[in-house]
C-alpha atoms as a PDB file:
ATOM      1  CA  UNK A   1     -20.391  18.564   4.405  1.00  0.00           C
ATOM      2  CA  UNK A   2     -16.962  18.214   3.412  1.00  0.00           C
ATOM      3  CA  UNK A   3     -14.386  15.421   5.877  1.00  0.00           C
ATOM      4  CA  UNK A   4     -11.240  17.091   7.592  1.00  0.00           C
ATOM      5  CA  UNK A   5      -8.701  15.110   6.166  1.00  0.00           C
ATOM      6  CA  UNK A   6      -5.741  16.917   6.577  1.00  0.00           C
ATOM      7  CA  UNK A   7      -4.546  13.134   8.566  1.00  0.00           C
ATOM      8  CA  UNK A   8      -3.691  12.489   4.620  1.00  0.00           C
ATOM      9  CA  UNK A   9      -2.301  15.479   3.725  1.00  0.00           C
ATOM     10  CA  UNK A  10      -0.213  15.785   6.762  1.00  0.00           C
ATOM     11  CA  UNK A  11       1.152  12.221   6.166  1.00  0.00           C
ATOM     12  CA  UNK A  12       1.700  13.130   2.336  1.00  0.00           C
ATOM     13  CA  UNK A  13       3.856  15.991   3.629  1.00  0.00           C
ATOM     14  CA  UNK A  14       6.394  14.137   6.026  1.00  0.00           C
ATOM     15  CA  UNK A  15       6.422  11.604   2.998  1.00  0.00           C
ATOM     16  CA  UNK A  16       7.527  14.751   1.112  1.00  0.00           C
ATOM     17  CA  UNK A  17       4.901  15.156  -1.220  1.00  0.00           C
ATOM     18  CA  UNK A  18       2.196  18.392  -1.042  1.00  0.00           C
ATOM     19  CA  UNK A  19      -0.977  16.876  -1.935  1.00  0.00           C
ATOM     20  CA  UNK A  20      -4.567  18.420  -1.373  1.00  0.00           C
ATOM     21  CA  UNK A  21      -6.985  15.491  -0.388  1.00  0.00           C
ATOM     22  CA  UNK A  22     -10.584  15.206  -1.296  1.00  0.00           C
ATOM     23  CA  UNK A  23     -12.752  12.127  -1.290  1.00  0.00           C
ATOM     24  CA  UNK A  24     -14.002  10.790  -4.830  1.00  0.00           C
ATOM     25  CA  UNK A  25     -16.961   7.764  -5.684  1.00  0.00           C
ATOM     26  CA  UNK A  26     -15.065   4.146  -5.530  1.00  0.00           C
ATOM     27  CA  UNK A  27     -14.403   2.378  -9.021  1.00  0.00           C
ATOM     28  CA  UNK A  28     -16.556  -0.622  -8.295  1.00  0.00           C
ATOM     29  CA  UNK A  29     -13.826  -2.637 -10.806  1.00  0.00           C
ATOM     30  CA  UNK A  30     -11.086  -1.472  -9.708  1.00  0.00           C
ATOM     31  CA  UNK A  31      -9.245  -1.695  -5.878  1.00  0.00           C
ATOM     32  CA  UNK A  32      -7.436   1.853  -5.979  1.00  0.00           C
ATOM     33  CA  UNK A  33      -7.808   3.655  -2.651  1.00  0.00           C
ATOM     34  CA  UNK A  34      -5.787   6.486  -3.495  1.00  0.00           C
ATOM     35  CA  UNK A  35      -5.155   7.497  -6.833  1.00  0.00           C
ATOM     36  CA  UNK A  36      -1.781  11.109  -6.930  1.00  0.00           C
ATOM     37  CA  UNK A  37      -2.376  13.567  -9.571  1.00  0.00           C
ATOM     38  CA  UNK A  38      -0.464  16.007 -10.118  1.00  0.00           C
ATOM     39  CA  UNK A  39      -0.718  17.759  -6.824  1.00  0.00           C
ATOM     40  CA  UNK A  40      -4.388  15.755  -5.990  1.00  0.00           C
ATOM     41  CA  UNK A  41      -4.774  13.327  -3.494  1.00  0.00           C
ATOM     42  CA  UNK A  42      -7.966  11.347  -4.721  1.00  0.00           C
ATOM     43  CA  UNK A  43      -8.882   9.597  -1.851  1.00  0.00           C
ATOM     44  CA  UNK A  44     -11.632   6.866  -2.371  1.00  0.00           C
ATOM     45  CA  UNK A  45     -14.695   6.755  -0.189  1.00  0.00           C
ATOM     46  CA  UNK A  46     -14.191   3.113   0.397  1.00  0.00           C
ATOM     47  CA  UNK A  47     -11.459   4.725   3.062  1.00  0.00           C
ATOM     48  CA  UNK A  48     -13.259   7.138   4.571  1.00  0.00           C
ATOM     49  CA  UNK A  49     -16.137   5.151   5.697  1.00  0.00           C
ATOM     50  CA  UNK A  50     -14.245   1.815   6.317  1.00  0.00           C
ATOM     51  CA  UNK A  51     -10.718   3.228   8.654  1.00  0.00           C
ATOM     52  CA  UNK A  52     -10.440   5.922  11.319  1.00  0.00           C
ATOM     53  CA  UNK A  53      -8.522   9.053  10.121  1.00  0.00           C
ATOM     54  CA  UNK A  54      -5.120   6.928  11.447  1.00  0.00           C
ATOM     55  CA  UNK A  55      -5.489   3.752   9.851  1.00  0.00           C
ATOM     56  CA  UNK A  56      -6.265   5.921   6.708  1.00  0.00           C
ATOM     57  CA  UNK A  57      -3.198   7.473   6.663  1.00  0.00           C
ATOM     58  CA  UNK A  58      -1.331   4.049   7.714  1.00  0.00           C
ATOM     59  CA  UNK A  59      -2.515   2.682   4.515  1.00  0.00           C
ATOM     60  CA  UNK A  60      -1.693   6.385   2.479  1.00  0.00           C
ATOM     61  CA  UNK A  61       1.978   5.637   3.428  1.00  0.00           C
ATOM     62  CA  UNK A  62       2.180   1.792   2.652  1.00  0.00           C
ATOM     63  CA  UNK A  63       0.496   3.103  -0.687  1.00  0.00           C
ATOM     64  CA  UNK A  64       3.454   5.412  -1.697  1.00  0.00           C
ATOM     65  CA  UNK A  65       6.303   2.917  -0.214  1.00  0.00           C
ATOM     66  CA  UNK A  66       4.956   0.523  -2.174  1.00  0.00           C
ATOM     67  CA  UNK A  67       4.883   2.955  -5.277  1.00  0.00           C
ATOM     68  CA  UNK A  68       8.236   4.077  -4.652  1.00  0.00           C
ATOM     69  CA  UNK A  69       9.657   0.462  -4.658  1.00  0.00           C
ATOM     70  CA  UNK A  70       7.534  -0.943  -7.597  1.00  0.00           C
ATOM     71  CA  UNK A  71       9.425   2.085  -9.406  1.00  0.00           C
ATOM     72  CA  UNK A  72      12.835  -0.107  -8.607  1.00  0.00           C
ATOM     73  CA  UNK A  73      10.883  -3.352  -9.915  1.00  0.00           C
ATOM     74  CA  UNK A  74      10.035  -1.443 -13.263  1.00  0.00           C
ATOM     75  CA  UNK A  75      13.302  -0.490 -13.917  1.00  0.00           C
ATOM     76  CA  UNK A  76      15.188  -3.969 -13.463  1.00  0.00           C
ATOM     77  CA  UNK A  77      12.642  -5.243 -15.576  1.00  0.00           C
ATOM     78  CA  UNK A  78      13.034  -2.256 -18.712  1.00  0.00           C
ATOM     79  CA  UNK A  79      16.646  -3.082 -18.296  1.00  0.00           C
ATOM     80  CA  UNK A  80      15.731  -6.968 -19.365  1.00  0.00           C
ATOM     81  CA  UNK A  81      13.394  -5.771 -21.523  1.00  0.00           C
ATOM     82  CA  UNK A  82      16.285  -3.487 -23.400  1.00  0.00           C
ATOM     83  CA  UNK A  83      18.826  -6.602 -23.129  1.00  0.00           C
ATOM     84  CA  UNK A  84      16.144  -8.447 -25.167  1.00  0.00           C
ATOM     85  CA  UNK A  85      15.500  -5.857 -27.691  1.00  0.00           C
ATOM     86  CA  UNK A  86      19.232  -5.614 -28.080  1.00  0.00           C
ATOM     87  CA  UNK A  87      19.295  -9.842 -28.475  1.00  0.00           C
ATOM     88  CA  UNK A  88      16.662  -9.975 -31.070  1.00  0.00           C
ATOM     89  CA  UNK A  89      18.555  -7.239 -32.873  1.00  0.00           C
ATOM     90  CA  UNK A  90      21.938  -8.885 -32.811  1.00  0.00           C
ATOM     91  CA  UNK A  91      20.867 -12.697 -33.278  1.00  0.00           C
ATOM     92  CA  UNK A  92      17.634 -12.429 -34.865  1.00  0.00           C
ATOM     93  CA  UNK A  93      15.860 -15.585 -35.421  1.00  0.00           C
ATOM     94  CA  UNK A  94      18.545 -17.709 -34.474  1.00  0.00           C
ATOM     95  CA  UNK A  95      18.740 -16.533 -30.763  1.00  0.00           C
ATOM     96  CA  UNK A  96      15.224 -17.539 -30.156  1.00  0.00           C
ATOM     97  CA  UNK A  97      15.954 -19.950 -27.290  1.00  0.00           C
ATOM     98  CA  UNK A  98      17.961 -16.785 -25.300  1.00  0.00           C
ATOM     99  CA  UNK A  99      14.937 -14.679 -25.984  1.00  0.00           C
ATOM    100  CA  UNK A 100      12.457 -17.465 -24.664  1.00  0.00           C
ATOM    101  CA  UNK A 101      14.861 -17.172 -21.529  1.00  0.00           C
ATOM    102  CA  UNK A 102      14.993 -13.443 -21.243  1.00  0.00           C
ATOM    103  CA  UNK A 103      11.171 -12.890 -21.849  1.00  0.00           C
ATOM    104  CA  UNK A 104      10.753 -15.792 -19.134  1.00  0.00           C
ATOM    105  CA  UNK A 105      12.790 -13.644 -16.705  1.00  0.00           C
ATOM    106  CA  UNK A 106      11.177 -10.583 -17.554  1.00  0.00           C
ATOM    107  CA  UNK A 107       8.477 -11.841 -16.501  1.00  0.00           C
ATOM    108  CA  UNK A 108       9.519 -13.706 -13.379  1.00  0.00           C
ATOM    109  CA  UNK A 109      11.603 -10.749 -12.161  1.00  0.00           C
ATOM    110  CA  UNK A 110       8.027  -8.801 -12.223  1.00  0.00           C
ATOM    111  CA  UNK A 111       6.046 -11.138 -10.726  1.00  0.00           C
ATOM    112  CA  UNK A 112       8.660 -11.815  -7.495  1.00  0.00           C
ATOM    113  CA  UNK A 113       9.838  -8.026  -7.336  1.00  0.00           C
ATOM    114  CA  UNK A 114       6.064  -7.184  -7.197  1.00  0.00           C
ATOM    115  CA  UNK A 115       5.728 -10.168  -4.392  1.00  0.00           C
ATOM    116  CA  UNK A 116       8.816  -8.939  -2.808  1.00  0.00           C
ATOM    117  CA  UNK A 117       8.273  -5.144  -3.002  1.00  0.00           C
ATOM    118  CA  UNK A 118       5.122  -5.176  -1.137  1.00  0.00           C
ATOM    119  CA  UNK A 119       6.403  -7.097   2.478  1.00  0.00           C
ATOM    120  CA  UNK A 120       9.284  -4.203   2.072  1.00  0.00           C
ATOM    121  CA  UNK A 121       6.790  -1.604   2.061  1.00  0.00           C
ATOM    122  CA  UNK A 122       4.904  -3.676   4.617  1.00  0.00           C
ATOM    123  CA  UNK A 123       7.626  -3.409   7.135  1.00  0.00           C
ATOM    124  CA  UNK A 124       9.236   0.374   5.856  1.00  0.00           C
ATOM    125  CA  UNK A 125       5.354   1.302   6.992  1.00  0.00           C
ATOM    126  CA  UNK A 126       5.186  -0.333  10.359  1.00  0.00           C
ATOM    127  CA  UNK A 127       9.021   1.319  10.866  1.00  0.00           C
ATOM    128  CA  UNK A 128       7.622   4.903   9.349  1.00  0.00           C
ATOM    129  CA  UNK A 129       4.892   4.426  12.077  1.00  0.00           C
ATOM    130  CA  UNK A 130       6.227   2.853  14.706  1.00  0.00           C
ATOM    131  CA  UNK A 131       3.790   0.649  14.931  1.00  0.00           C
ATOM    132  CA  UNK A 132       2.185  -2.259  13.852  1.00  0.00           C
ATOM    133  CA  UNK A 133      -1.371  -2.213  15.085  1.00  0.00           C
ATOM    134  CA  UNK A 134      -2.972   0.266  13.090  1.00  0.00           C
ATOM    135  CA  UNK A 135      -1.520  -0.622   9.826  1.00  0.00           C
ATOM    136  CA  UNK A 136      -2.431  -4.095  10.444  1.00  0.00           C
ATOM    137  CA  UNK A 137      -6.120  -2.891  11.167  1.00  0.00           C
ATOM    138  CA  UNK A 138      -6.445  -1.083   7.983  1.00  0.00           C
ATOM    139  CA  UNK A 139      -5.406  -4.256   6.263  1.00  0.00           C
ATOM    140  CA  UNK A 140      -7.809  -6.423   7.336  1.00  0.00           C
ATOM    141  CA  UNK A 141     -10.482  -3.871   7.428  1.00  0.00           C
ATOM    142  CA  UNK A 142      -9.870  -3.306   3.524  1.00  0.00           C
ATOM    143  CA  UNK A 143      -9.761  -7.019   3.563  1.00  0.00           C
ATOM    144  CA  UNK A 144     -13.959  -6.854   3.034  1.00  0.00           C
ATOM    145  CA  UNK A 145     -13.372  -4.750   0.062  1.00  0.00           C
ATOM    146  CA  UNK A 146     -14.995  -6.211  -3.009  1.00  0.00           C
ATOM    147  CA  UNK A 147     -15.112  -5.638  -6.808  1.00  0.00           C
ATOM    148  CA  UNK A 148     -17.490  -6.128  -9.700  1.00  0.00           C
ATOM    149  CA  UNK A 149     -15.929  -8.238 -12.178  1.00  0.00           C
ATOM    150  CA  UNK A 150     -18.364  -9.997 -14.792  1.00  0.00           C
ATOM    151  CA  UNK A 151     -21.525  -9.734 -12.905  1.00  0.00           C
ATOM    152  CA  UNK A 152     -19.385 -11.562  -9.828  1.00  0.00           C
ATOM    153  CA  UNK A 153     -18.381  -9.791  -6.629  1.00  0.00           C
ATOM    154  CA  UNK A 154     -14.320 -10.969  -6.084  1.00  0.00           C
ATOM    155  CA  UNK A 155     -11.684  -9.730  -3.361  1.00  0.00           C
ATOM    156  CA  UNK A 156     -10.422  -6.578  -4.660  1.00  0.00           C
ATOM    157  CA  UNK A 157      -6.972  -7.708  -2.802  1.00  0.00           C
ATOM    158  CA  UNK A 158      -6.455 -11.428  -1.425  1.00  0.00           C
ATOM    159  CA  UNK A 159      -2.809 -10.354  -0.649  1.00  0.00           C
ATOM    160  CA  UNK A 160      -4.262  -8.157   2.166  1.00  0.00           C
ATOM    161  CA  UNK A 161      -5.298 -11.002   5.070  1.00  0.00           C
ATOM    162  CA  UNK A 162      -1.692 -12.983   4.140  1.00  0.00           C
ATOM    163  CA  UNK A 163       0.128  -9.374   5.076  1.00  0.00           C
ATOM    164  CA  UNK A 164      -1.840  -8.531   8.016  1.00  0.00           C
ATOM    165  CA  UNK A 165      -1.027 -12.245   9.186  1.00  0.00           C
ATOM    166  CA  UNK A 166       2.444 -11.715   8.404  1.00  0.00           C
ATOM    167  CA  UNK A 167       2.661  -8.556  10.374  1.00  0.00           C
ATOM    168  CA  UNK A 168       0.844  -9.947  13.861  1.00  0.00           C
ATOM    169  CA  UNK A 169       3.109 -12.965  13.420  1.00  0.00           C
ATOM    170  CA  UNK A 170       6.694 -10.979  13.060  1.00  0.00           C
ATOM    171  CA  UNK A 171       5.484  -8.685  15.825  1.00  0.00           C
ATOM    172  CA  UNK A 172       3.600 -11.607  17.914  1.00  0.00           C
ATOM    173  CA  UNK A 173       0.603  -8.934  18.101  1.00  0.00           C
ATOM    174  CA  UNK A 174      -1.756 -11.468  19.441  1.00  0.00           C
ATOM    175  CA  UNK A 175       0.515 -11.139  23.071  1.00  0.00           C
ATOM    176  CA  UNK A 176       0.397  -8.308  25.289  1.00  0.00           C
ATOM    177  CA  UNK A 177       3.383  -6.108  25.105  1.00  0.00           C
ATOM    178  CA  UNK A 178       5.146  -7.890  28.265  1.00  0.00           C
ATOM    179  CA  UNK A 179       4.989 -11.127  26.921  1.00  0.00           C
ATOM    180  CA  UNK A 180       6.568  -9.961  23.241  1.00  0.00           C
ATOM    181  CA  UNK A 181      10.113 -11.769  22.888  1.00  0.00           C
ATOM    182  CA  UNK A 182      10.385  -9.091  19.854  1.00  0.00           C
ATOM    183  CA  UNK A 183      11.225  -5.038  20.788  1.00  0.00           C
ATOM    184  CA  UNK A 184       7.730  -3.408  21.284  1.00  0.00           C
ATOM    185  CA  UNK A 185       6.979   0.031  19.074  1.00  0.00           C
ATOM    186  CA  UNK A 186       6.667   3.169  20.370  1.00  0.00           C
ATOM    187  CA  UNK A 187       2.758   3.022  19.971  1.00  0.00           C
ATOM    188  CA  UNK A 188       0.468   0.336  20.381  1.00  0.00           C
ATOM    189  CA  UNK A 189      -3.239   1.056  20.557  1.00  0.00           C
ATOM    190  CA  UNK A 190      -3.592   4.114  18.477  1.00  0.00           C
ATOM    191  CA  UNK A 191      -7.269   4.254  18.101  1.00  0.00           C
ATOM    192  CA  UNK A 192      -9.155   7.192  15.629  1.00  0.00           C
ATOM    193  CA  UNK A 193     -12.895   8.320  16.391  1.00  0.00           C
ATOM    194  CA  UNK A 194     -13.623   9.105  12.877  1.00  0.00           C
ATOM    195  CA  UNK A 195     -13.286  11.583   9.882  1.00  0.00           C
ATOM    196  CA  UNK A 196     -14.750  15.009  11.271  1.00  0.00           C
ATOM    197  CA  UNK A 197     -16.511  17.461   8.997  1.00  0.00           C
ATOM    198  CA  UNK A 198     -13.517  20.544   7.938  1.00  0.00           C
ATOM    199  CA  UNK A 199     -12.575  23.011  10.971  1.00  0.00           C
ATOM    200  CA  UNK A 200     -13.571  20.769  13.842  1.00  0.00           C
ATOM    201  CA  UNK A 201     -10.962  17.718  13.570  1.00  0.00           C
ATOM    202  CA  UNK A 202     -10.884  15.310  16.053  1.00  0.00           C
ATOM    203  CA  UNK A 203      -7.655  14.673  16.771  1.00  0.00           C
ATOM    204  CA  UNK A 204      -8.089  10.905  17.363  1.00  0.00           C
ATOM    205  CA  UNK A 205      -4.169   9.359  17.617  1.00  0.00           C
ATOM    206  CA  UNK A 206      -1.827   9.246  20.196  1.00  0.00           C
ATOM    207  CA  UNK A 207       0.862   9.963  17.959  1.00  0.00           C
ATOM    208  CA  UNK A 208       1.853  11.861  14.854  1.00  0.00           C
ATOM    209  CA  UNK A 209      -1.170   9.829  12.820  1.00  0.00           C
END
């Protein structure tokens, strides 16, 4: 029977995109939970029987923040990769030590804008949401997921546990909301019951999940 999840498609569309969702087999080597097409929202089934229909779409909107800012990341570093081209052109052989430097900081720019871009998206979600605790639970229940690499079962994302941690430390989610010296969100215990089957959806948030 097919899942109600018009929780994604309804978060696509405040995102401003008009996807149609429907659940596809996980890519045991690969850690893609949702994969945009066109106007298809492939969602993997690793979501819909790990998170409740609100932590899904918490971790559909850190998906395309994070998209959206890795497209900023790509572009600083085709801009390097264009100053090099242009080098290599001009110099030729005897500008190798400026092209060792500019490949090096192609590189690096990747590597920290990557690093960098995904906290941002971290904290545009939680500020998208307004809230921390259900992101945070999607996290570190996507933390078990595994892949099959070489006949060895790895973590399909070791960055995830290091976010989560970052999040319940920045928004001290381990104290009740009286005790927070930080401003409490507007929701705090958003809870979903589960993906039900198409045309009887449970409407399991408190909020706009």
């Amino acid at each position: 029977m097919a899942l109600d999840l018009s929780p994604l498609e309804e978060t696509a569309s405040r995102l401003g995109l008009k996807l149609t969702a429907r659940v596809v087999p996980p890519n045991p080597r690969r850690d893609r939970w949702f994969q945009r097409v066109a106007g298809d929202l492939r969602v993997s089934e690793r979501v819909v029987e790990r998170l409740t229909p609100p932590e899904g779409a918490a971790l559909l909107a850190n998906d395309v923040f994070i998209e959206r800012r890795l497209k900023r990341v790509r572009v600083s570093v085709a801009c390097l990769a264009l100053m090099f081209l242009l080098t290599a052109a001009t110099l030729g052989a005897a500008g190798w030590p400026l092209l060792v430097l500019l490949g090096l900081a192609q590189v690096i720019t990747y590597f920290v804008g990557w690093s960098r871009a995904l906290l941002q998206a971290d904290d545009e979600t939680v500020a998208w949401l307004e809230e921390a605790e259900v992101f945070v639970r999607a996290l570190n229940t996507m933390n078990q997921d595994r892949l099959d690499i070489a006949g060895k079962r790895v973590p399909a994302r070791p960055d995830l546990h290091k976010r989560a941690e970052r999040l319940v430390d920045k928004h001290q989610l381990r104290l009740p909301p009286e005790r927070r010296t930080v401003p409490v969100l507007a929701r705090t215990s958003s809870c979903g019951m589960g993906w039900s089957p198409s045309g009887s959806a449970i409407d399991g948030t408190s909020g706009d999940g």
